[in-house]
Protein backbone atom coordinates (compact mmCIF):
# COMPACT_ATOMS: atom_id res chain seq x y z
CA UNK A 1 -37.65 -52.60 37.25
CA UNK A 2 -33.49 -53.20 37.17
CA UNK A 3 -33.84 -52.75 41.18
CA UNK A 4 -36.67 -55.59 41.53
CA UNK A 5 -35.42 -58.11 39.53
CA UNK A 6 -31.92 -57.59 41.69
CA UNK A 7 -33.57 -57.78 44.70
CA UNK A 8 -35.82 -61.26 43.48
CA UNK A 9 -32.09 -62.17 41.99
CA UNK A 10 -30.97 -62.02 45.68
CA UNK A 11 -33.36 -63.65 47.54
CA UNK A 12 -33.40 -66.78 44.83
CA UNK A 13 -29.68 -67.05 45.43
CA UNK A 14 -30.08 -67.08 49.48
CA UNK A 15 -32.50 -69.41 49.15
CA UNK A 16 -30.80 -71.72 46.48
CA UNK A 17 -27.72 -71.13 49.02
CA UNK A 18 -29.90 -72.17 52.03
CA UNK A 19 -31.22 -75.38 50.24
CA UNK A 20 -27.65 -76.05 48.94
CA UNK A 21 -26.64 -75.59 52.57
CA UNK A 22 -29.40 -77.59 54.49
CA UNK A 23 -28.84 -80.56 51.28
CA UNK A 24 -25.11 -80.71 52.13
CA UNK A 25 -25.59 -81.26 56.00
CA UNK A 26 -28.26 -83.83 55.58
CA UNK A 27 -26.15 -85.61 53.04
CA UNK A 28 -23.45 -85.47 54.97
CA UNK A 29 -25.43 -86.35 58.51
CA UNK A 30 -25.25 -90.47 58.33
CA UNK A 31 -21.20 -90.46 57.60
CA UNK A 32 -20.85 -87.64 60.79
CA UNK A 33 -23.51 -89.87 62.90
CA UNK A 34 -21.62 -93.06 62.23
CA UNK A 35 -17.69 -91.79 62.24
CA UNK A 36 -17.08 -87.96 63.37
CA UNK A 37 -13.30 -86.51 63.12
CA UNK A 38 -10.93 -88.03 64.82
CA UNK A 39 -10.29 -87.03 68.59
CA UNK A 40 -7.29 -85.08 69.67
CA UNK A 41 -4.30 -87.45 70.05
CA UNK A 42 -4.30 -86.96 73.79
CA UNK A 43 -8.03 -88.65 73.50
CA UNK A 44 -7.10 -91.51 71.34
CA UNK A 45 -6.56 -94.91 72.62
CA UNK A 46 -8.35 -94.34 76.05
CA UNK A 47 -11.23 -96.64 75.29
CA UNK A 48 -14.68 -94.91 74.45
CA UNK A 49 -16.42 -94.92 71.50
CA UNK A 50 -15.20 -91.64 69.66
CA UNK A 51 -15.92 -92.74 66.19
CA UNK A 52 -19.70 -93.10 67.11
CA UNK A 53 -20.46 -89.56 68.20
CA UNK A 54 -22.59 -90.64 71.09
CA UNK A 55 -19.87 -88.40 73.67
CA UNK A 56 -18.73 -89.14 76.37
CA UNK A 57 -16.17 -92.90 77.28
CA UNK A 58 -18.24 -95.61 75.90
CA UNK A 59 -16.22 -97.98 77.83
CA UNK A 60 -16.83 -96.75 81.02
CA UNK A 61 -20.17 -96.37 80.79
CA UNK A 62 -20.46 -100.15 79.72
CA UNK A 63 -18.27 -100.83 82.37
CA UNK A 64 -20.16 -99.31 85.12
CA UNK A 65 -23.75 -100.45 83.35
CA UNK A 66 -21.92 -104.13 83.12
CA UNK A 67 -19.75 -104.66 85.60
CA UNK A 68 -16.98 -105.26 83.40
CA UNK A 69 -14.10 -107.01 84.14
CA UNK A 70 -10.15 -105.64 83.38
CA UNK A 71 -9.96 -108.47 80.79
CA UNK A 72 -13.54 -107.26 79.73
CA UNK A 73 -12.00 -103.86 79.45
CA UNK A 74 -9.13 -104.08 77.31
CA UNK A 75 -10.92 -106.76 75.20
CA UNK A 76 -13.37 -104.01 73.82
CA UNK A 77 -10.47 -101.35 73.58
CA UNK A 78 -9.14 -103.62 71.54
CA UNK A 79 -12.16 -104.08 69.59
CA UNK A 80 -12.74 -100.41 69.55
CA UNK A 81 -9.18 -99.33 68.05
CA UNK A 82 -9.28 -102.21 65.08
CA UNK A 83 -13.18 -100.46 64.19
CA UNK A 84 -11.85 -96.70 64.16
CA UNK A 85 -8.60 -97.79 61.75
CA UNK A 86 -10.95 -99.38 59.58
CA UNK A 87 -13.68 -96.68 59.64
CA UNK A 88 -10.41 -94.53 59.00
CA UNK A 89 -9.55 -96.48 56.08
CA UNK A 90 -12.71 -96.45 54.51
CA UNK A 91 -12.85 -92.64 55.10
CA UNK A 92 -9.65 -91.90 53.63
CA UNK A 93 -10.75 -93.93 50.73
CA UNK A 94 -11.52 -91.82 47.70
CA UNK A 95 -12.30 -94.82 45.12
CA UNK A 96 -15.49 -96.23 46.60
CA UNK A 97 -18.90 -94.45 46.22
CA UNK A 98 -20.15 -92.81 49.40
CA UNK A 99 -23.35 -95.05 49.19
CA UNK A 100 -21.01 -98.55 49.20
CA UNK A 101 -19.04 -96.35 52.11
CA UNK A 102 -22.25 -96.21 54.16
CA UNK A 103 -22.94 -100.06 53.50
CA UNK A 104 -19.47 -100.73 54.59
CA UNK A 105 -19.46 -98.47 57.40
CA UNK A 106 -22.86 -100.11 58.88
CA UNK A 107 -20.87 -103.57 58.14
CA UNK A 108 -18.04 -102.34 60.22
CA UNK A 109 -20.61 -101.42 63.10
CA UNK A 110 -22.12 -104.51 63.14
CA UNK A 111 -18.70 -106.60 63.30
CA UNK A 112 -17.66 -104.18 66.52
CA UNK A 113 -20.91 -105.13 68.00
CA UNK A 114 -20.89 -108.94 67.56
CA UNK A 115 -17.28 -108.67 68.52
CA UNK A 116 -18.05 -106.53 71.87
CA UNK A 117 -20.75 -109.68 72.67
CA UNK A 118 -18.44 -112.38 72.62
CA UNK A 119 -16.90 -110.95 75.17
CA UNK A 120 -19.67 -110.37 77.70
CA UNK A 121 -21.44 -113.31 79.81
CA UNK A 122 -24.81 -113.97 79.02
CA UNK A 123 -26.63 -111.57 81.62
CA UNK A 124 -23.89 -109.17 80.41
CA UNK A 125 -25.14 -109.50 76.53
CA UNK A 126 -28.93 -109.45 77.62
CA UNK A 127 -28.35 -105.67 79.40
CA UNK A 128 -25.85 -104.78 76.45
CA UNK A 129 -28.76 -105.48 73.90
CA UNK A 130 -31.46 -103.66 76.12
CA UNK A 131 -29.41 -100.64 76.01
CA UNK A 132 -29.08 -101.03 72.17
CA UNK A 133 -32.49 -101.03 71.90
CA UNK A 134 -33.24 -97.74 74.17
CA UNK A 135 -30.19 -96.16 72.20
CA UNK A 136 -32.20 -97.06 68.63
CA UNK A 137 -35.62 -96.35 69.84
CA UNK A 138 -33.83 -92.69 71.26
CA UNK A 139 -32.54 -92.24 67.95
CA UNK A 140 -36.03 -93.00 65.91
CA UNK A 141 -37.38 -90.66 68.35
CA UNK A 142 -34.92 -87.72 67.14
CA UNK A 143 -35.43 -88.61 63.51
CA UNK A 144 -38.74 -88.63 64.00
CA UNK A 145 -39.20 -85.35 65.65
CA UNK A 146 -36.34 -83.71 63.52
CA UNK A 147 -38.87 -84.76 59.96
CA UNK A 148 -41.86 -83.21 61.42
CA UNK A 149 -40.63 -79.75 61.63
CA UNK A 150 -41.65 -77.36 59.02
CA UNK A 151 -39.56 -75.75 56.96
CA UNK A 152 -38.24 -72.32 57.14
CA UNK A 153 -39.91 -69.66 55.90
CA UNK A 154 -39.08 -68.57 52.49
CA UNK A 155 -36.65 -65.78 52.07
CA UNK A 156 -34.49 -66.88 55.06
């Protein structure tokens, strides 16, 4: 009897430990989605869009999708560096609830992005929001196909 109720005792605590595990990485999912960790120094500066996860140099992937100018360019560097310190900021800030974090941090995004369109041309801003859309409708896609997964069997 002492043997099964250790081995029950075990397999409730790996699978309290699992959901504790599987809790903590979707609660922590929208703050690593919006604003991962930092690049190495080496990285930082060169343009791209490291705080948004999506890999890869942002800017020169708008650059060659838009045709961006130089001025273009260093514009939305610009833009780019000012959103990461803040995102920074607001990371490094213990005193505000992670829910008003996520509100700010979606404010944040949305400043970078009307920021980013003043500085394209008209054609420019008509591709820029295209590609915002495909990069949305790619993301409701994953979300989509990540909620329709079972769950793991019991006892993992």
């Amino acid at each position: 009897m002492l043997n099964r109720i250790a081995r029950n005792f075990a397999l409730t605590t790996r699978g309290n430990l699992l959901i504790l595990a599987c809790a903590a990485g979707f609660a922590a999912a929208p703050a690593i989605a919006q604003d991962p960790a930092p690049q190495a120094p080496s990285q930082q500066g060169q343009g791209g869009w490291q705080g948004h996860g999506r890999g890869g140099d942002q800017v020169e992937r708008l650059t060659k999708a838009l045709n961006l100018t130089p001025d273009q360019v260093a514009q939305i560097k610009t833009i780019q560096a000012n959103t990461r310190q803040q995102m920074e900021a607001l990371r490094a800030d213990t005193s505000i609830a992670q829910s008003d974090k996520r509100a700010k941090m979606m404010s944040i995004h949305q400043t970078e992005q009307t920021s980013i369109k003043a500085v394209l041309t008209d054609d420019q801003k008509a591709e820029y929001e295209a590609m915002q859309a495909q990069m949305r409708q790619r993301r409701e896609q994953h979300q989509d196909g990540e909620q329709g997964q079972p769950p793991p069997p019991p006892g993992l």
